[in-house]
N, C-alpha and C. Protein backbone atom coordinates (compact mmCIF):
# COMPACT_ATOMS: atom_id res chain seq x y z
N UNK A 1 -12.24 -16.36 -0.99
CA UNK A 1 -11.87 -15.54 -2.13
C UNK A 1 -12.79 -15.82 -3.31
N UNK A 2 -13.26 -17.08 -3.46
CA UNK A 2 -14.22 -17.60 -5.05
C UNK A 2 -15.30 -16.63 -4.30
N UNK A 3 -15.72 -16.11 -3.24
CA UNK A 3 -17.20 -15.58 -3.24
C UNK A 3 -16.93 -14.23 -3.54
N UNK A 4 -15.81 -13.59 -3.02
CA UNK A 4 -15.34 -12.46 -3.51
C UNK A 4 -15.10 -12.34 -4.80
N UNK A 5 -14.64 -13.21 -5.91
CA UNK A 5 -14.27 -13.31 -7.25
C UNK A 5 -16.06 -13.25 -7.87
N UNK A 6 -17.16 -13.88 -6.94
CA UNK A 6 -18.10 -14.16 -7.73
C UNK A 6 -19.01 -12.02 -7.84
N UNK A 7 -18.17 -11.81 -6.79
CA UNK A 7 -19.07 -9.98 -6.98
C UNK A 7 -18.40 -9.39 -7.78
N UNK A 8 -16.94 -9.47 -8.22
CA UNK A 8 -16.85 -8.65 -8.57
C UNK A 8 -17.22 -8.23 -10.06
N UNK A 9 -18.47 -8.82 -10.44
CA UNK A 9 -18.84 -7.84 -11.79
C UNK A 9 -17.99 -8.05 -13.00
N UNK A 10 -17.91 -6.89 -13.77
CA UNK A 10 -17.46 -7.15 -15.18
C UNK A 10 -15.73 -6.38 -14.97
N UNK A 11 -15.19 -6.13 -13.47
CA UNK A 11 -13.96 -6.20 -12.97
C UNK A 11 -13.12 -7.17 -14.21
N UNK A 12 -11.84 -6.59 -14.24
CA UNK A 12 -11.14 -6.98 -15.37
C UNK A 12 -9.96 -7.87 -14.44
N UNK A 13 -9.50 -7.21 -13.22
CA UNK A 13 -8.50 -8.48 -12.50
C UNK A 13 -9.03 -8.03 -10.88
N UNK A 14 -8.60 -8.82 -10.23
CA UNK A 14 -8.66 -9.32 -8.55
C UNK A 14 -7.78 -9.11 -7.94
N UNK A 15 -7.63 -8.41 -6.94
CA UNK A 15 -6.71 -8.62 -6.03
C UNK A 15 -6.81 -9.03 -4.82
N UNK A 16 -6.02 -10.45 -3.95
CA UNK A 16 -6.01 -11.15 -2.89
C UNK A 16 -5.17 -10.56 -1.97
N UNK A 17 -5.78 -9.97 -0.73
CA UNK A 17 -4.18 -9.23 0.54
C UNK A 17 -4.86 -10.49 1.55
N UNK A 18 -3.99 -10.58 2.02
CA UNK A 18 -4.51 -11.12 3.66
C UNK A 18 -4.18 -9.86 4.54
N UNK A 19 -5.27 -9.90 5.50
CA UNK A 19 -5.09 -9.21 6.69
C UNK A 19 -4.10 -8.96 7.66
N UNK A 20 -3.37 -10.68 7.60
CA UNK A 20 -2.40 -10.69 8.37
C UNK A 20 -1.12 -9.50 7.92
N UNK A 21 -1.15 -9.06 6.64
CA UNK A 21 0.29 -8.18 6.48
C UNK A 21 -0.31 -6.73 6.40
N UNK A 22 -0.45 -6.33 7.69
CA UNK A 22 -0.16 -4.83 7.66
C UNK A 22 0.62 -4.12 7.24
N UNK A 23 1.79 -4.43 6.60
CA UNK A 23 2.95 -3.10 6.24
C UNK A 23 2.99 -3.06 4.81
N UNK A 24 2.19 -3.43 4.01
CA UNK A 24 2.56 -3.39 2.64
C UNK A 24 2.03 -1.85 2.27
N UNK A 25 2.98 -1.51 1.00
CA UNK A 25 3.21 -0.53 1.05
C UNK A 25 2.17 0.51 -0.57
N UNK A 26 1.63 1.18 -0.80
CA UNK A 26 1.11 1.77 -1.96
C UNK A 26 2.06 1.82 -3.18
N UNK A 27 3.10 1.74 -2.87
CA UNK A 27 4.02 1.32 -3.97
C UNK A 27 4.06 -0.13 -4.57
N UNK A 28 3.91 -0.90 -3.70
CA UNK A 28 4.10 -2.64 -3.95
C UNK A 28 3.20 -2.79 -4.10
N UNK A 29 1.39 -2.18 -4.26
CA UNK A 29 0.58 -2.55 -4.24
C UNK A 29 0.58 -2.29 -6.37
N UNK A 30 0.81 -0.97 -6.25
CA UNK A 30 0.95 -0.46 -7.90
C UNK A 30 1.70 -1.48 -8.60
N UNK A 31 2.98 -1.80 -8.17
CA UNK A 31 4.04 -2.65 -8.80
C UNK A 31 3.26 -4.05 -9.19
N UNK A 32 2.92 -4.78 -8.32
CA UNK A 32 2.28 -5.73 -8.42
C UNK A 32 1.10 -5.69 -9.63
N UNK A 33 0.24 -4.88 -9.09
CA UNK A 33 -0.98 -4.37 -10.49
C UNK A 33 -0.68 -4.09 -11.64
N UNK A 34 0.43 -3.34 -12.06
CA UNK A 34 1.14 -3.35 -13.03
C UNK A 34 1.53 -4.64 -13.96
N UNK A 35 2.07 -5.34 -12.67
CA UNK A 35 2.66 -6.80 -13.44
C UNK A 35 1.73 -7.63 -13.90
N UNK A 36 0.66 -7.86 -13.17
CA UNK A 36 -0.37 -9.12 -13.24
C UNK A 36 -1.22 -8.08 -14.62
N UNK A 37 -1.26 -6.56 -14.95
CA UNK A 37 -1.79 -6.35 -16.44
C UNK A 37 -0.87 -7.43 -17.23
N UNK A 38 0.63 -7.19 -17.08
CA UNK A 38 1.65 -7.49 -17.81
C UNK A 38 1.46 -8.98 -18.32
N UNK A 39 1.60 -9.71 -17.20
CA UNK A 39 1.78 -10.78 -17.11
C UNK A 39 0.32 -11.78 -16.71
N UNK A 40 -0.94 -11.42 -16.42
CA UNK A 40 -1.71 -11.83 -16.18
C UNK A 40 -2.32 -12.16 -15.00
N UNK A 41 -0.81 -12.59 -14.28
CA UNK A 41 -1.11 -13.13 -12.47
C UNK A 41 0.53 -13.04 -12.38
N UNK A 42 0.20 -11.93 -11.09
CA UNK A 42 1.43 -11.78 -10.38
C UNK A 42 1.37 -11.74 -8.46
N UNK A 43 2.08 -12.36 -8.36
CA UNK A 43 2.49 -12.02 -6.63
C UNK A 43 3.83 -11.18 -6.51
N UNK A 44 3.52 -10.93 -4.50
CA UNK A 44 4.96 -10.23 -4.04
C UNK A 44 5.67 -11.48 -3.73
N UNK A 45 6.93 -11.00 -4.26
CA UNK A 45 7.87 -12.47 -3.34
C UNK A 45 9.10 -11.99 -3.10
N UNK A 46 9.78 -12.60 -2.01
CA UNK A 46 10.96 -12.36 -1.44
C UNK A 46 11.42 -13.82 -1.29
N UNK A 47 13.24 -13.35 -1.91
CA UNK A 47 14.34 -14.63 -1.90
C UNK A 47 13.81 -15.39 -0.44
N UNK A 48 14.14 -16.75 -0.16
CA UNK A 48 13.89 -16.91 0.97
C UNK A 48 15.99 -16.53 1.60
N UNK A 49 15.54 -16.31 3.02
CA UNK A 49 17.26 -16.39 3.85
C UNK A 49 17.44 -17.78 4.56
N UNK A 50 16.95 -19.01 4.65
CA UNK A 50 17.03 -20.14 5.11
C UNK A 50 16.51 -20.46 4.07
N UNK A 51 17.89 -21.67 4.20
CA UNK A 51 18.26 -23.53 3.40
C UNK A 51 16.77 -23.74 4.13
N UNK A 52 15.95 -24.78 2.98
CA UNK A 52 14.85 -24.96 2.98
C UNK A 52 14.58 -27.10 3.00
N UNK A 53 14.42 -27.67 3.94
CA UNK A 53 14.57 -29.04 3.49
C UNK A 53 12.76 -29.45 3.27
N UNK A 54 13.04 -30.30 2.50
CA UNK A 54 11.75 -31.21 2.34
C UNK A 54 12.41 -32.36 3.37
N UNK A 55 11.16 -32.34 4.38
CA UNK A 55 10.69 -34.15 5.25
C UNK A 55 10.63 -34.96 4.58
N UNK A 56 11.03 -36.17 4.89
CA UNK A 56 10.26 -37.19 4.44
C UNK A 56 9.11 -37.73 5.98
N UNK A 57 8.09 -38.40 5.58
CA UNK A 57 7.04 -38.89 6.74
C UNK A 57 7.92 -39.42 7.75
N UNK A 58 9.12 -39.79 7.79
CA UNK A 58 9.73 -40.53 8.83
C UNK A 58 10.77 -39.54 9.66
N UNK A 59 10.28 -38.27 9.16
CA UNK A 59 10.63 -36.98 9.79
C UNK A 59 12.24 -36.83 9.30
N UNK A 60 12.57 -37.59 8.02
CA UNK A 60 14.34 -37.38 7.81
C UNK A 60 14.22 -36.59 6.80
N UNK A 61 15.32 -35.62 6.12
CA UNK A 61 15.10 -34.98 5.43
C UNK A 61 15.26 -35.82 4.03
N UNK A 62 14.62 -35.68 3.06
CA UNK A 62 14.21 -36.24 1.62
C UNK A 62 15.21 -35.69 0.74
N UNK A 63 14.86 -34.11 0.29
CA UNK A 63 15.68 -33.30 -0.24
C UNK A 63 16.06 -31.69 0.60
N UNK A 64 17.03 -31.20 -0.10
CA UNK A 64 17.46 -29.96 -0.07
C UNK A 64 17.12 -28.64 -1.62
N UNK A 65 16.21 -28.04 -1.34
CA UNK A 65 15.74 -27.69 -2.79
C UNK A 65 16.84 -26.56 -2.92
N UNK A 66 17.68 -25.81 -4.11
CA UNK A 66 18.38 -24.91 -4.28
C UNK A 66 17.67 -23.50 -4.22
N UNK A 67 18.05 -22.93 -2.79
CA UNK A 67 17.88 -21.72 -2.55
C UNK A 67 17.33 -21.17 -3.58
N UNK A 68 18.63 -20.54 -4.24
CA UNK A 68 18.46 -19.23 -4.66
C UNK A 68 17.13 -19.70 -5.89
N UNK A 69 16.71 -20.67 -5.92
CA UNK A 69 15.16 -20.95 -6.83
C UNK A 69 13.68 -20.82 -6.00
N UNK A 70 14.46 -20.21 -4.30
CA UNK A 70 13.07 -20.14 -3.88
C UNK A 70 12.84 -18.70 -3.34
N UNK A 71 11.33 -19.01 -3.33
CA UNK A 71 10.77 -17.22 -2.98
C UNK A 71 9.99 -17.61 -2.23
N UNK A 72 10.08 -16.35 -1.06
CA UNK A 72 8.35 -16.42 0.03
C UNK A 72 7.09 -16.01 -0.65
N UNK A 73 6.18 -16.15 -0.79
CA UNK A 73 5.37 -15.67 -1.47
C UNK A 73 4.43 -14.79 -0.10
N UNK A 74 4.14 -13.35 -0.86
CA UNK A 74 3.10 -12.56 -0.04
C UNK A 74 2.13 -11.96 -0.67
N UNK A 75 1.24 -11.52 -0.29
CA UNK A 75 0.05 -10.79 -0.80
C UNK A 75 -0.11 -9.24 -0.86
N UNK A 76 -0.62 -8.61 -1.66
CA UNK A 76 -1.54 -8.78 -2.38
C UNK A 76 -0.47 -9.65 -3.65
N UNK A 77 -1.89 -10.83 -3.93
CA UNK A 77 -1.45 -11.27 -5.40
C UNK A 77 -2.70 -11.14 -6.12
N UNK A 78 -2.20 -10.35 -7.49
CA UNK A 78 -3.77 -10.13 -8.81
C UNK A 78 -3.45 -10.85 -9.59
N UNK A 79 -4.46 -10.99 -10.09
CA UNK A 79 -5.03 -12.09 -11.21
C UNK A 79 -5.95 -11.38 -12.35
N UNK A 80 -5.80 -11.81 -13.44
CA UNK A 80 -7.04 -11.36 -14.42
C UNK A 80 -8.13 -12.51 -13.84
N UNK A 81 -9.51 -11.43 -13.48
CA UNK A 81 -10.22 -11.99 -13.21
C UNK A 81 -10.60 -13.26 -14.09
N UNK A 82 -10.76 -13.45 -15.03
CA UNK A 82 -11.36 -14.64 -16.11
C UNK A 82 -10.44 -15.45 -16.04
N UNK A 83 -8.91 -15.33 -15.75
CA UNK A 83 -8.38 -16.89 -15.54
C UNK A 83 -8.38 -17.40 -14.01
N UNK A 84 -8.64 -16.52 -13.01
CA UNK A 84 -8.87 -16.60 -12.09
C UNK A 84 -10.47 -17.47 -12.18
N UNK A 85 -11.49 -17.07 -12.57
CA UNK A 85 -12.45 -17.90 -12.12
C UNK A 85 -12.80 -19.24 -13.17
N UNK A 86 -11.88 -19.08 -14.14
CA UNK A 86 -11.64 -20.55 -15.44
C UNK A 86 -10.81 -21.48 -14.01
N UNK A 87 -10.06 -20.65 -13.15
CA UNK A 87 -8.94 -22.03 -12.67
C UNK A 87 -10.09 -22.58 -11.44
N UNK A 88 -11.01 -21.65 -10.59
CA UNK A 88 -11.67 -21.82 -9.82
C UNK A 88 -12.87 -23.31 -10.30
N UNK A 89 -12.94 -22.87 -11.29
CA UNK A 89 -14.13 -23.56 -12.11
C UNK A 89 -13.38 -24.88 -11.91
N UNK A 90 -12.31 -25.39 -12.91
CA UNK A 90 -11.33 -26.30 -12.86
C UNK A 90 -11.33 -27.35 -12.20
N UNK A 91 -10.64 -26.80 -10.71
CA UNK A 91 -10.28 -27.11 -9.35
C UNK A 91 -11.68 -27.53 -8.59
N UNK A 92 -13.13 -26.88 -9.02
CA UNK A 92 -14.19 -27.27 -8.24
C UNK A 92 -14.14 -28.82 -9.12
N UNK A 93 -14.34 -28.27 -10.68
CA UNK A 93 -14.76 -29.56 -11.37
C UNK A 93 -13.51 -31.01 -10.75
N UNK A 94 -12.25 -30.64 -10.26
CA UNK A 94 -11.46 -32.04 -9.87
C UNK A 94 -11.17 -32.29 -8.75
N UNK A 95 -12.32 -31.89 -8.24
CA UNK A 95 -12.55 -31.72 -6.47
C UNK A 95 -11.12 -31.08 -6.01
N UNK A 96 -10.55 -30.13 -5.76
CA UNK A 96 -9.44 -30.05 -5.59
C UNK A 96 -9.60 -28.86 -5.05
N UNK A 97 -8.86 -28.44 -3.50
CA UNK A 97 -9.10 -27.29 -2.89
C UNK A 97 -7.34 -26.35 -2.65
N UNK A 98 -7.10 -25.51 -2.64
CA UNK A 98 -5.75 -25.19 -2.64
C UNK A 98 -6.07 -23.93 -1.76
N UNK A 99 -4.75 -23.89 -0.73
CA UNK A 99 -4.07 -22.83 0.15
C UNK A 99 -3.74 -21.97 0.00
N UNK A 100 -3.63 -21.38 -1.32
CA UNK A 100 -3.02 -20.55 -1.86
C UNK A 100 -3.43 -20.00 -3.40
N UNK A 101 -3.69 -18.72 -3.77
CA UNK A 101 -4.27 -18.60 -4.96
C UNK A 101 -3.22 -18.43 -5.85
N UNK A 102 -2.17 -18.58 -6.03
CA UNK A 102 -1.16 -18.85 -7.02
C UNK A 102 -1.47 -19.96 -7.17
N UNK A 103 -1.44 -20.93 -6.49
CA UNK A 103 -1.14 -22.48 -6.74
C UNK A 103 -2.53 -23.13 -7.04
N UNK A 104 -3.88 -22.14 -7.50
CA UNK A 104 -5.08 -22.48 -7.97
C UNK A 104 -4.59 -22.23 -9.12
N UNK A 105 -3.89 -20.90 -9.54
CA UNK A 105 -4.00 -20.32 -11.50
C UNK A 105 -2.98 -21.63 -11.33
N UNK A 106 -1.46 -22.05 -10.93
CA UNK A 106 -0.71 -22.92 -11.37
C UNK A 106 -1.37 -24.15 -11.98
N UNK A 107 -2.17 -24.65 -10.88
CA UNK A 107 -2.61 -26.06 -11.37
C UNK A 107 -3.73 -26.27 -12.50
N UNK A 108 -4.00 -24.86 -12.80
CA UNK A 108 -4.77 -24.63 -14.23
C UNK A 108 -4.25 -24.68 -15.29
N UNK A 109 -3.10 -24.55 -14.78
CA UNK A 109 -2.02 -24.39 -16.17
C UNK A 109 -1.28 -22.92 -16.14
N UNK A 110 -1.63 -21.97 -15.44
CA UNK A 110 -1.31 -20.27 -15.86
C UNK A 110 -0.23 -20.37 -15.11
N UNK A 111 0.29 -19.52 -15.24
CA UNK A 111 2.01 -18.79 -14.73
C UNK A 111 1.83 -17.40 -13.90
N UNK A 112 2.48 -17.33 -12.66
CA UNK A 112 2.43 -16.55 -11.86
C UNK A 112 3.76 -15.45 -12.09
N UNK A 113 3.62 -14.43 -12.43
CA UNK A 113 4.94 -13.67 -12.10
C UNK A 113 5.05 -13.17 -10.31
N UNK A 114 6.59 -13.31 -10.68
CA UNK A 114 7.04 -13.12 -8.51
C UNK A 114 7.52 -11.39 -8.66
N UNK A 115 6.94 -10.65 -8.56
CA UNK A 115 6.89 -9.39 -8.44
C UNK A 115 8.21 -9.21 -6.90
N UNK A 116 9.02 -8.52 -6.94
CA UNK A 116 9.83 -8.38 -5.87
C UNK A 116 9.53 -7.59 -5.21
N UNK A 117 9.15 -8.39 -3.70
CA UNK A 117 7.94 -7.53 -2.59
C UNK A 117 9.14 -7.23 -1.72
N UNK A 118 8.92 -7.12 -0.41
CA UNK A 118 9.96 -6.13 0.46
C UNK A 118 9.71 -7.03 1.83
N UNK A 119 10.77 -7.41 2.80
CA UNK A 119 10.57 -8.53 3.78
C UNK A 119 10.08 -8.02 4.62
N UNK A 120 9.68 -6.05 4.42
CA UNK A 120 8.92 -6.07 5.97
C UNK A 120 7.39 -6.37 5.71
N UNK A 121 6.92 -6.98 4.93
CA UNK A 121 5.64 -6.98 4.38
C UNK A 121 5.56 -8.09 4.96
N UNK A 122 5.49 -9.08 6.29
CA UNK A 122 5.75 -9.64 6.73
C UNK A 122 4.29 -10.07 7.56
N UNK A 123 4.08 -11.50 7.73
CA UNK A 123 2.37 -11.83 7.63
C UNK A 123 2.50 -12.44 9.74
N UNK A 124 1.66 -11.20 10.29
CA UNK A 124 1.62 -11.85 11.44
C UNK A 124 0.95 -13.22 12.18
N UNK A 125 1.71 -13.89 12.08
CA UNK A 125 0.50 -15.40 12.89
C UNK A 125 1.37 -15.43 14.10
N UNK A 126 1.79 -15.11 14.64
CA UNK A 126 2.54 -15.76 15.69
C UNK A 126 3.22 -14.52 16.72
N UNK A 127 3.25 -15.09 17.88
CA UNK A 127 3.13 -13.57 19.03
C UNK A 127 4.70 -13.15 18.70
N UNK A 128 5.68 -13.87 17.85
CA UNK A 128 7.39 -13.34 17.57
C UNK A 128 6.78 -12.54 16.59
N UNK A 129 5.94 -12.73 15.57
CA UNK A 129 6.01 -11.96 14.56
C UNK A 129 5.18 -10.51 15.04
N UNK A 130 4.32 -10.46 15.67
CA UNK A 130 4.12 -9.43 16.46
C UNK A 130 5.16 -8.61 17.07
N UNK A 131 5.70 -8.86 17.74
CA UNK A 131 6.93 -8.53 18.35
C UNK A 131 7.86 -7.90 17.06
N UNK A 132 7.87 -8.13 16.09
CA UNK A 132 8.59 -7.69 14.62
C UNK A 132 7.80 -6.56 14.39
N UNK A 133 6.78 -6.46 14.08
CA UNK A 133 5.63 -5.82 13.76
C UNK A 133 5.46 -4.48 14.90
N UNK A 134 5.83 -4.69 15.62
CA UNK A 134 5.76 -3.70 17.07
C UNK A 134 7.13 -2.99 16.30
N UNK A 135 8.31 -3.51 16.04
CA UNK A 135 9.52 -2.81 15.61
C UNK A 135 9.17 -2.16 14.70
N UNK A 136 8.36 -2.75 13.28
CA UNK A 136 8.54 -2.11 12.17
C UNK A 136 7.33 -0.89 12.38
N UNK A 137 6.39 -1.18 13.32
CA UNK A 137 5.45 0.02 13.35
C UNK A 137 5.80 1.18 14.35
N UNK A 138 7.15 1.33 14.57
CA UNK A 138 7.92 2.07 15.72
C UNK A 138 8.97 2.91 15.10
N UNK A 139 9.18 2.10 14.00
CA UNK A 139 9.99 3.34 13.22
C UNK A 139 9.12 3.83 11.95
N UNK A 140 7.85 4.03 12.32
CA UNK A 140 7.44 5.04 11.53
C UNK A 140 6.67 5.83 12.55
């Protein structure tokens, strides 16, 4: 994504999809763009439906985080380009590599808005989630 952030020119914000989610929709794509003008950096997110535990290394559970404070996070997520490549900058300067481009603007300091995405927007890695994906591309 930083090599993609580095073309895009005098572009005013970015937007990140992964490949993996085919079903997102031209509506959630606007909604989202909308927000991250609003708000600067926004993602899609959906409540999660599973109690969520944190491990501990000895494989026991540590904590139980309160639901209703968590969201899935999906893509597309935009960013204003310039805090997008201030957090890139950042993160190179404290050697620090992240999974996720929310959690690059976070550790810069910026705030992500959770734009409310839709659960069939749903990211295939796995031959079940295919199998989902076969459903949701069957009723259209």
């Amino acid at each position: 994504v930083s090599n993609g952030a580095a073309l895009c020119g005098d572009a005013e914000y970015i937007a990140v999809h992964d490949a993996a989610r085919p079903f997102i929709t031209p509506e959630e794509i606007e909604t989202v763009c909308v927000d991250a003008e609003k708000y600067g950096a926004a993602t899609l997110a959906v409540p999660v439906k599973d109690t969520i535990k944190v491990a501990a290394a000895d494989g026991t559970v540590c904590a139980t985080p309160e639901r209703s404070t968590l969201r899935a996070i999906q893509t597309p997520q935009v960013f204003r380009l310039s805090l997008y490549k201030e957090a890139l900058c950042l993160a190179k300067n404290a050697g620090k590599q992240y999974t996720d481009d929310c959690q690059l603007i976070e550790a810069a300091g910026g705030k992500v808005y959770l734009t409310p995405g839709d659960y069939k927007n749903i990211k295939i890695t796995t031959p079940e989630d295919l199998l989902v994906a076969e459903a949701f591309a069957a009723e259209k």
